[in-house]
Protein backbone atom coordinates (compact mmCIF):
# COMPACT_ATOMS: atom_id res chain seq x y z
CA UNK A 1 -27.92 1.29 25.29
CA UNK A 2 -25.32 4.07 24.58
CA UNK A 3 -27.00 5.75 21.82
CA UNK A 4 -23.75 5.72 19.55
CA UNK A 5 -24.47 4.88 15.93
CA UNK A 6 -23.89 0.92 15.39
CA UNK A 7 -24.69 -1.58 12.42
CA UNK A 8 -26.82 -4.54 12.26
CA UNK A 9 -26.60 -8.18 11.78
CA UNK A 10 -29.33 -9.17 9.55
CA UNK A 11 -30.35 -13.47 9.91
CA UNK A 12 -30.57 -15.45 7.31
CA UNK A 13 -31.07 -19.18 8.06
CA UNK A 14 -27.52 -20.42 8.36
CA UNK A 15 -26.33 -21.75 11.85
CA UNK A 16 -23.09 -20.78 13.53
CA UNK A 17 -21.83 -22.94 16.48
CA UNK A 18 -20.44 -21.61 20.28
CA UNK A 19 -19.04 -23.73 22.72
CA UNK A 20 -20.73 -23.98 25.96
CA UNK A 21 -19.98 -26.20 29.34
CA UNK A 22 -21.10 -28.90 29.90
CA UNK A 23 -22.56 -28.20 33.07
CA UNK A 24 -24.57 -25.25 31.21
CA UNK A 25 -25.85 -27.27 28.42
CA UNK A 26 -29.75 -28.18 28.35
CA UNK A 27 -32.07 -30.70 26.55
CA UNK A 28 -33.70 -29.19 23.64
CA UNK A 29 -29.93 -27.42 22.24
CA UNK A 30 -28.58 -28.52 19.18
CA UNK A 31 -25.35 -29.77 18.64
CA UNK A 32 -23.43 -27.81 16.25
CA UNK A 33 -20.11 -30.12 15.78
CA UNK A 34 -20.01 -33.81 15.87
CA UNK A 35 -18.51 -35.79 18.89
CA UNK A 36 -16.21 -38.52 18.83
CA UNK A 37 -15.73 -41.36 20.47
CA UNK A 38 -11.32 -41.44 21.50
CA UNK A 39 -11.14 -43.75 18.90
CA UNK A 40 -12.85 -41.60 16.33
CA UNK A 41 -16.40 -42.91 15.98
CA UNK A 42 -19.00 -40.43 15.86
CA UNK A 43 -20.48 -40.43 19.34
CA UNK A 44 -23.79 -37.75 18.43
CA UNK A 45 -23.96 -35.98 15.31
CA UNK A 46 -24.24 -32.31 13.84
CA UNK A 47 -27.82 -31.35 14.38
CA UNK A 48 -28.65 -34.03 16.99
CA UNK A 49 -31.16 -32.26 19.82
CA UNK A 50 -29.66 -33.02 23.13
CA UNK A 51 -31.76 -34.86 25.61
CA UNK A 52 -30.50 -35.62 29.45
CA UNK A 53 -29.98 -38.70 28.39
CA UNK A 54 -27.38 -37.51 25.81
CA UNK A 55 -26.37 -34.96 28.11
CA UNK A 56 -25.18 -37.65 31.16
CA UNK A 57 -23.32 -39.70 28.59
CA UNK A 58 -21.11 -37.05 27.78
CA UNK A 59 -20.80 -36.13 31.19
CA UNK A 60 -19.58 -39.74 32.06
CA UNK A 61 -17.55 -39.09 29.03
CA UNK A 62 -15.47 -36.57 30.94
CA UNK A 63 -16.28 -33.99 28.25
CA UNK A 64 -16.34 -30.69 29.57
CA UNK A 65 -17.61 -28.93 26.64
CA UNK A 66 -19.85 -29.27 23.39
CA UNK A 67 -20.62 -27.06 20.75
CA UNK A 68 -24.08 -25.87 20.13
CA UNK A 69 -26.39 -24.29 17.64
CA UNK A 70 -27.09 -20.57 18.65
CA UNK A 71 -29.50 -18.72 16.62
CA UNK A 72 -29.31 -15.20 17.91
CA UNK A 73 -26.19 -14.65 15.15
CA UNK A 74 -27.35 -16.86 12.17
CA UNK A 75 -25.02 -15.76 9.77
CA UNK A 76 -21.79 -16.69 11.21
CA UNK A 77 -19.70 -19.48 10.45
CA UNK A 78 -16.34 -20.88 12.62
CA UNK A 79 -14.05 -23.20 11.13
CA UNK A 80 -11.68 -25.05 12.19
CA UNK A 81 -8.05 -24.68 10.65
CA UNK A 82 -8.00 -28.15 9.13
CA UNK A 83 -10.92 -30.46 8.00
CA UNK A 84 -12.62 -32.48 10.69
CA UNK A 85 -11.98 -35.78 8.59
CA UNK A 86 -8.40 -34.90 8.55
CA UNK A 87 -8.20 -34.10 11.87
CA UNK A 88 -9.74 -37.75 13.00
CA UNK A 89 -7.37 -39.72 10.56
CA UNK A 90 -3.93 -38.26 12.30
CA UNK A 91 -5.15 -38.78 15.78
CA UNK A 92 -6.02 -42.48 14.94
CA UNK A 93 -2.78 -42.71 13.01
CA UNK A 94 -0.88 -41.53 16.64
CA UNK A 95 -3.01 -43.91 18.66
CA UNK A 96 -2.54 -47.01 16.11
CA UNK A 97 1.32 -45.85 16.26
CA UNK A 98 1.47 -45.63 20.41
CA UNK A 99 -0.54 -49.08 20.65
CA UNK A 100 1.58 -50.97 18.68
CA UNK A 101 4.67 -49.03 20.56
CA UNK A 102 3.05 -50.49 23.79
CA UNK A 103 2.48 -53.91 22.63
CA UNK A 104 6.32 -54.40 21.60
CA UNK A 105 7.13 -53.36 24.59
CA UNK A 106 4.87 -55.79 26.84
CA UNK A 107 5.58 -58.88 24.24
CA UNK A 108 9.71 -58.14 23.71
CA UNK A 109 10.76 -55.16 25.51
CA UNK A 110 11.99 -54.00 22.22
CA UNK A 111 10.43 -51.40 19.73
CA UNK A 112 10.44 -51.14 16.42
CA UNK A 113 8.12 -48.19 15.09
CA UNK A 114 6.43 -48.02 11.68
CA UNK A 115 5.88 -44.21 11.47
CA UNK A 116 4.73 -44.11 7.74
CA UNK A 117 1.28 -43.41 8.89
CA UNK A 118 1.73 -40.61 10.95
CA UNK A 119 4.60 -39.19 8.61
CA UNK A 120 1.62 -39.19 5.97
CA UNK A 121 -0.85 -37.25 8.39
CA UNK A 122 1.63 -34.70 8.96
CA UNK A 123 2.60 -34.02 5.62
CA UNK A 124 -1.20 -33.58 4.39
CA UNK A 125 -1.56 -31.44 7.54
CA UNK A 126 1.39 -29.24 6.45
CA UNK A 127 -0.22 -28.86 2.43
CA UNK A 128 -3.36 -28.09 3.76
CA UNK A 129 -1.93 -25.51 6.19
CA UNK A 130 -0.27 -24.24 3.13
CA UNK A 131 -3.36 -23.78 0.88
CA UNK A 132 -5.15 -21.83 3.59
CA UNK A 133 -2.47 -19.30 4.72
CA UNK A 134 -4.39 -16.69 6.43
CA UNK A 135 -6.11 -19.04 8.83
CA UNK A 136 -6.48 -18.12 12.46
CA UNK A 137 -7.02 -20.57 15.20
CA UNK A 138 -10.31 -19.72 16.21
CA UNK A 139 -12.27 -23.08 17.56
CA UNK A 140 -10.78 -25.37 20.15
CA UNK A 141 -10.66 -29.06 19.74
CA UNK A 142 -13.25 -30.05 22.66
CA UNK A 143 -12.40 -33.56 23.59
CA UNK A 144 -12.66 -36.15 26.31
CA UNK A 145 -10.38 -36.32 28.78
CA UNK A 146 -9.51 -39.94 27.41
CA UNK A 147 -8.37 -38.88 24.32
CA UNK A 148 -5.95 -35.85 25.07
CA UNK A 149 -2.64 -37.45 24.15
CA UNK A 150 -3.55 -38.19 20.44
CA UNK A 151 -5.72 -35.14 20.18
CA UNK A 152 -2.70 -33.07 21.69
CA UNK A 153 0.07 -34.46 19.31
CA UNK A 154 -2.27 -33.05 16.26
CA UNK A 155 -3.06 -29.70 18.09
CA UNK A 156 0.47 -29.38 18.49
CA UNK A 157 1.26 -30.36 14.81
CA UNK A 158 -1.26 -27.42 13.68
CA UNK A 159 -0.28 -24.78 15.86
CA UNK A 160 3.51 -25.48 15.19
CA UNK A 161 3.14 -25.64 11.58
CA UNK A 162 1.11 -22.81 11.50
CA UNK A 163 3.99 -20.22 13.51
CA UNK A 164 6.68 -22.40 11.04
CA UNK A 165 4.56 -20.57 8.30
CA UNK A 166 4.70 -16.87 10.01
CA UNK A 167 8.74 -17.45 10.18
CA UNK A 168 8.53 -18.31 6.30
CA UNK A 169 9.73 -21.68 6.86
CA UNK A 170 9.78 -23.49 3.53
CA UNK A 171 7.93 -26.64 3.08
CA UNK A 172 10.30 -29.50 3.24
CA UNK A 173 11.43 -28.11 6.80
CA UNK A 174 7.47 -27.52 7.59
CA UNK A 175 7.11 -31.17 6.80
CA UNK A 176 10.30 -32.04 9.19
CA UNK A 177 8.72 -29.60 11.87
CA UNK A 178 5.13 -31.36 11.45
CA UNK A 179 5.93 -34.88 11.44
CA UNK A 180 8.10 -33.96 14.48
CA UNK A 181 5.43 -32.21 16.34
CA UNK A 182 2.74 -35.13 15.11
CA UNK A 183 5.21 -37.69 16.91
CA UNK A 184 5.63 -35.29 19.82
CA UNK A 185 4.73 -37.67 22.90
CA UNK A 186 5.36 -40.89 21.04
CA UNK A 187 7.87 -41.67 24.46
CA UNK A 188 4.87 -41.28 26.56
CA UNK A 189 4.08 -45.01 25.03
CA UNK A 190 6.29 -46.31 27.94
CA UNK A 191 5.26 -44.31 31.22
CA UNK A 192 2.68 -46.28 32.88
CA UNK A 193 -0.49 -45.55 31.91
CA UNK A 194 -1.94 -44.77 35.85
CA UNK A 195 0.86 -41.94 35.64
CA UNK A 196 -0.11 -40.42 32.38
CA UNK A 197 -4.27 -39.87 34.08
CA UNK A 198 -3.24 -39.42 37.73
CA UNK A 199 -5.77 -36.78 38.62
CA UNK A 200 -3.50 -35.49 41.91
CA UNK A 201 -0.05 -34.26 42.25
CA UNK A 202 2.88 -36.88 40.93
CA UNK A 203 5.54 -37.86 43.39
CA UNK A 204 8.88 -37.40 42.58
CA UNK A 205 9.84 -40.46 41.40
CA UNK A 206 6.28 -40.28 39.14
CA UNK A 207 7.12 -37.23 37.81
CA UNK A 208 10.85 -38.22 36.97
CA UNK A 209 8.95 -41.26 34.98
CA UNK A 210 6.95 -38.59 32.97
CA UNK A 211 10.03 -36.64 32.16
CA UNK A 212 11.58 -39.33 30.70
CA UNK A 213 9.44 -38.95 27.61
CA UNK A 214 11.06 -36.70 25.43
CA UNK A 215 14.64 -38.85 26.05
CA UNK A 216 12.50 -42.40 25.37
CA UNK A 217 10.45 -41.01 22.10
CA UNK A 218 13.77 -39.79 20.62
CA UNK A 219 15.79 -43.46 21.84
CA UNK A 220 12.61 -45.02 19.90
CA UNK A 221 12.99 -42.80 16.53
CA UNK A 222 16.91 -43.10 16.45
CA UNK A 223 16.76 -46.01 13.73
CA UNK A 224 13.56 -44.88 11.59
CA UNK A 225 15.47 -43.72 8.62
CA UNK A 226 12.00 -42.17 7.19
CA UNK A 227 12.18 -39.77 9.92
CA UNK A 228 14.51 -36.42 9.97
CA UNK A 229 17.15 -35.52 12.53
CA UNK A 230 15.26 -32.39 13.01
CA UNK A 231 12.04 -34.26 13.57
CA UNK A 232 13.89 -36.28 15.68
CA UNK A 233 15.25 -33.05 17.90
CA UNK A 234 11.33 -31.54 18.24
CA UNK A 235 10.64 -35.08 20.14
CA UNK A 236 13.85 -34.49 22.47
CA UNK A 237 13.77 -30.48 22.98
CA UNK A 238 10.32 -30.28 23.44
CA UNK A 239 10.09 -29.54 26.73
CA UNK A 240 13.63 -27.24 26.94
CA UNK A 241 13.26 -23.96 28.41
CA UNK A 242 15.62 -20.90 27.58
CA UNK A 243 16.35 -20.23 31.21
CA UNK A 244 17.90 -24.48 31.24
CA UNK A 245 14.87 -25.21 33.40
CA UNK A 246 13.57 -27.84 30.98
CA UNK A 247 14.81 -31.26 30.51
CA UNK A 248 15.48 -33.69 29.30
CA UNK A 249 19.46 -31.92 28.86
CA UNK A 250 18.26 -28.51 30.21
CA UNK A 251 19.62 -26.94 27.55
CA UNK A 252 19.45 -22.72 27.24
CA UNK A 253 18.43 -20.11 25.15
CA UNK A 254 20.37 -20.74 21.58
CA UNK A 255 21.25 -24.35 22.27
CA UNK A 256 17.10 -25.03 22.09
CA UNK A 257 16.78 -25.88 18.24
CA UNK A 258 14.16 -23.43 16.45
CA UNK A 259 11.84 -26.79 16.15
CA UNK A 260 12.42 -27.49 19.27
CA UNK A 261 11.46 -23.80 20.72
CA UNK A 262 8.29 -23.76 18.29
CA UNK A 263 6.74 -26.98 19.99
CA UNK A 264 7.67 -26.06 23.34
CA UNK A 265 5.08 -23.19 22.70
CA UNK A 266 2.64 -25.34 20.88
CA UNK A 267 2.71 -28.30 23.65
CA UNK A 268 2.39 -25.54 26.60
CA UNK A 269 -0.30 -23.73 24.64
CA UNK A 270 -2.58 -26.91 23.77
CA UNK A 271 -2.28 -28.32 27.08
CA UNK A 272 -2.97 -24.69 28.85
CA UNK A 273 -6.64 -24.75 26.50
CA UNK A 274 -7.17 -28.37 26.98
CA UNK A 275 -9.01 -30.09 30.14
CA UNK A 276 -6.93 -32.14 32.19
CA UNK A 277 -7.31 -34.94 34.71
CA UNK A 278 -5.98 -32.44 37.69
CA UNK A 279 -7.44 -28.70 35.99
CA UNK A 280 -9.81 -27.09 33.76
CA UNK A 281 -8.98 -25.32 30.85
CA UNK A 282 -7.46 -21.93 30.51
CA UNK A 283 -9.44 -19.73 27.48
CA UNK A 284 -7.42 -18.57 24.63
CA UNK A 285 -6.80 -15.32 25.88
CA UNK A 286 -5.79 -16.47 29.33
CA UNK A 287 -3.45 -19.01 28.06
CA UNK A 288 -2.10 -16.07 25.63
CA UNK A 289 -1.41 -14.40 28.42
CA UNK A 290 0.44 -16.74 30.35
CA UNK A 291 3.13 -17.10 27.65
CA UNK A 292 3.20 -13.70 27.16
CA UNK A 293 4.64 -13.54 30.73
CA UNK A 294 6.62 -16.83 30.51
CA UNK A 295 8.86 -14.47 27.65
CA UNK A 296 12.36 -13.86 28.12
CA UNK A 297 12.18 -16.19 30.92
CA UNK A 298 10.91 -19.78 29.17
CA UNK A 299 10.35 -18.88 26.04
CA UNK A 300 11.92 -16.20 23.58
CA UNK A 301 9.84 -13.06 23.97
CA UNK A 302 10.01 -12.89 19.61
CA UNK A 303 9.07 -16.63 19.03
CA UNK A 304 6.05 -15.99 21.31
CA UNK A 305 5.17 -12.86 19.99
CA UNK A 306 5.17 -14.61 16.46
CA UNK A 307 3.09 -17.35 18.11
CA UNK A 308 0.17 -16.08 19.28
CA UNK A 309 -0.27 -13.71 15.99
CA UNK A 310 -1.68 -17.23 15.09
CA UNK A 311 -4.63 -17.24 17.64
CA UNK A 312 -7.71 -15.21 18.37
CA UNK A 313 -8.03 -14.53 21.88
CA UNK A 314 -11.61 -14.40 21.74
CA UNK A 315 -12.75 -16.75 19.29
CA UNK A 316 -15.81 -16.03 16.71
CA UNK A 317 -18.78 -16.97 18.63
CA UNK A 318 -17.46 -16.11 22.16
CA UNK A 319 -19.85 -14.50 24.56
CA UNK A 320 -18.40 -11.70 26.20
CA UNK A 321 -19.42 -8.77 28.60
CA UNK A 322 -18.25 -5.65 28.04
CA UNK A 323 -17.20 -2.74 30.35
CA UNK A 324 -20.84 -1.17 29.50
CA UNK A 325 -21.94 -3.86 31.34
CA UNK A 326 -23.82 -5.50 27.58
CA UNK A 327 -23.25 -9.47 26.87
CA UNK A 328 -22.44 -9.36 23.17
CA UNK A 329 -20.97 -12.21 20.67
CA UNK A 330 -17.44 -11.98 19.08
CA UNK A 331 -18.65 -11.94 15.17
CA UNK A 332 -15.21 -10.63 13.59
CA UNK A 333 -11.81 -10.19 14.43
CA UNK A 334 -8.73 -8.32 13.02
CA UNK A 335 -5.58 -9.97 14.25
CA UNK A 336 -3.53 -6.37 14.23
CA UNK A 337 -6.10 -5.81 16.77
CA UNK A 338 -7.51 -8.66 17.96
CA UNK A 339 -8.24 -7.77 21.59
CA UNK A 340 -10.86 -5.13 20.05
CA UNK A 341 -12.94 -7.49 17.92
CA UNK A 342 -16.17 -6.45 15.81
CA UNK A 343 -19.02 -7.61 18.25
CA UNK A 344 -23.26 -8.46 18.48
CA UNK A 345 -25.03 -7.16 21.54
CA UNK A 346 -27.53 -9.41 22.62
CA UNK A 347 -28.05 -8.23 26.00
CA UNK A 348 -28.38 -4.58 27.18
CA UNK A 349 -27.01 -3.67 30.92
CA UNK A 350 -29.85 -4.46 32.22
CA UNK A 351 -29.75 -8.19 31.40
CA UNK A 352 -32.62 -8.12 29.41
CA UNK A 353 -32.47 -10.09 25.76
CA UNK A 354 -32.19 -8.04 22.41
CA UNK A 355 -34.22 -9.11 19.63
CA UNK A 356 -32.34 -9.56 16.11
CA UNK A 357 -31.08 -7.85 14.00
CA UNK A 358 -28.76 -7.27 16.84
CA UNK A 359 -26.39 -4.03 17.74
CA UNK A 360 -23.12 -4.46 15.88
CA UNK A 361 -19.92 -2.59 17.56
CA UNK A 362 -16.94 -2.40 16.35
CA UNK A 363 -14.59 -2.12 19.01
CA UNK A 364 -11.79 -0.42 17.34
CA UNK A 365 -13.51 2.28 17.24
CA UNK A 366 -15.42 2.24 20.06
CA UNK A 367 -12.71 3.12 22.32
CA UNK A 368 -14.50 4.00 25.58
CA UNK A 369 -15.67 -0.17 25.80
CA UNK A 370 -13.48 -2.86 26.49
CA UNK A 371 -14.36 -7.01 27.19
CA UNK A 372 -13.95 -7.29 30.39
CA UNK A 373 -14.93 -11.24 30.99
CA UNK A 374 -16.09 -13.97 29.38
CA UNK A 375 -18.97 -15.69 30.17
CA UNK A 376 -19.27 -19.46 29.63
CA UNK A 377 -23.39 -19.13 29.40
């Protein structure tokens, strides 16, 4: 140890949650978060002890990640920026939404979309958005593979609503912006489904098929009355870039609506964090990273700024190793400085495990230590 003065973290019988692979996950752990099934049953519970049997199951579930109990930091709770229940109601609102666009289409080749549901969703994601203001987004939303689309479309709505908030958008237009963002990939209802989960490289003509989306969600919207223009325009612009690169009109810079430039950021950052059929996922603070460099070249350099004041790059509960060589646990963060979180050592250089009450450092003050990795223990 360094011998510099540093607090403690005193226990005291609560449980706080980290997310681990898979792959390093063991039978005896307990699950800290419940998993769903992609239609929203509860797969295993909080509290459930994980036996191999559990463990395979997920595996064959193509999730890539759980959450588990982790008792070296009792005392700290993660939560995620909207209730769990709330959370599982939009994304089976999206998937009711996207089934019924896909049965239309096989039975009539027509679509007519009832969007009340979802338009619901997204307005009692924007009110409770609003009631919690200082939220950060902190936990990811660990999923299976199989369930990305609806999962994404909610992620989206959060993260967009939540920058719509830092630009002091009021809340009718927060309500546009979410039930916009909630309906994000509604065209994706009409690319064939062996596309959408094609775990190599698209040819041309499959990838001009998936880029058809944005054009074919806002075709399918035009005559829902219930839904905004501007809702309308985050399903069209959402994958614009300012440099014209985007499509579907590869529009630049100014002619990108504001809701269309907000979920452009919120559909590259969700998919960047999320596990897909062809990559793994990026960690906050590499994801933050690559739209960092993507500004003033895909994205407005202000808008992302503004964007990622919304997200910890290293979550509460994130194992780290610092420059001292020490494995510690993120326990705090202050977003003016969130790269220096407050932080639990729990292993010394050496490798060797602390005993609690563990080491607390703050790393705003402790300027000589930086994280230097993450470690996915």
């Amino acid at each position: 140890m360094h011998g510099r003065p540093r607090g403690r973290l005193a226990p005291d019988g609560n449980f706080r949650v980290r997310a681990i692979s898979i792959v390093s996950a063991a039978a005896g752990q307990v699950l800290g978060k419940n998993i769903y099934t992609p239609d929203g049953r509860v797969l295993l519970r909080q509290g459930t002890a994980l036996t191999e049997r559990y463990l395979k199951a997920l595996r064959d579930l193509k999730f890539s990640h759980i959450y588990v109990r982790d008792e070296r930091l009792p005392d700290l709770e993660v939560d995620d920026v909207i209730p769990e229940d709330l959370r599982l109601e939009a994304v089976q609102a999206i998937e009711g939404c996207f089934a019924d666009i896909r049965k239309q289409m096989e039975e009539t080749g027509k679509v007519n979309i009832n969007v009340d549901a979802v338009a619901e969703m997204s307005k009692s994601i924007v009110e409770n958005l609003m009631s919690h203001k200082d939220l950060v987004v902190q936990l990811m939303d660990l999923r299976s593979l199989d369930s990305y689309t609806f999962a994404h479309s909610v992620n989206c709505c959060v993260l967009g609503v939540m920058m719509g908030q830092r630009l002091g958008l009021p809340e009718p237009k927060l309500k546009d912006l979410a039930t916009g963002l909630v309906l994000l990939d509604i065209g994706k209802s009409v690319v064939p489904a062996e596309i959408l989960s094609k775990p190599g490289a698209l040819t041309e003509e499959e990838f001009a098929k998936v880029k058809e989306h944005p054009r074919a969600g806002f075709d399918a919207l035009r005559e829902v009355f219930n839904v905004s223009a501007h809702s309308k325009i985050v399903v069209l612009q959402h994958h614009e870039r300012i440099d014209g690169s985007g499509y579907p009109k590869g529009l630049k810079g100014p002619e990108i609506h504001l809701y269309g430039q907000i979920a452009a950021l919120a559909d590259v950052f969700d998919a960047l964090t999320s596990d897909r059929v062809y990559r793994k996922r990026l960690l906050p603070h590499e994801a933050i990273d690559v739209l960092l460099r993507s500004a003033d070249r895909l994205f407005d350099r202000q808008l992302v700024t503004t964007f990622v004041a919304n997200i910890a790059p290293f979550p509460k509960g994130t194992l780290v190793k610092l420059s001292s060589g020490e494995h510690a646990i993120v326990t705090d963060i202050d977003m003016s400085t969130a790269l220096r979180p407050m932080v639990a050592v729990v292993k010394d250089s050496g490798g060797r495990d602390l005993k609690a009450p563990f080491p607390l450092l703050d790393l705003r003050r402790e300027r000589s230590l930086a994280i230097v990795k993450v470690l996915a223990e």
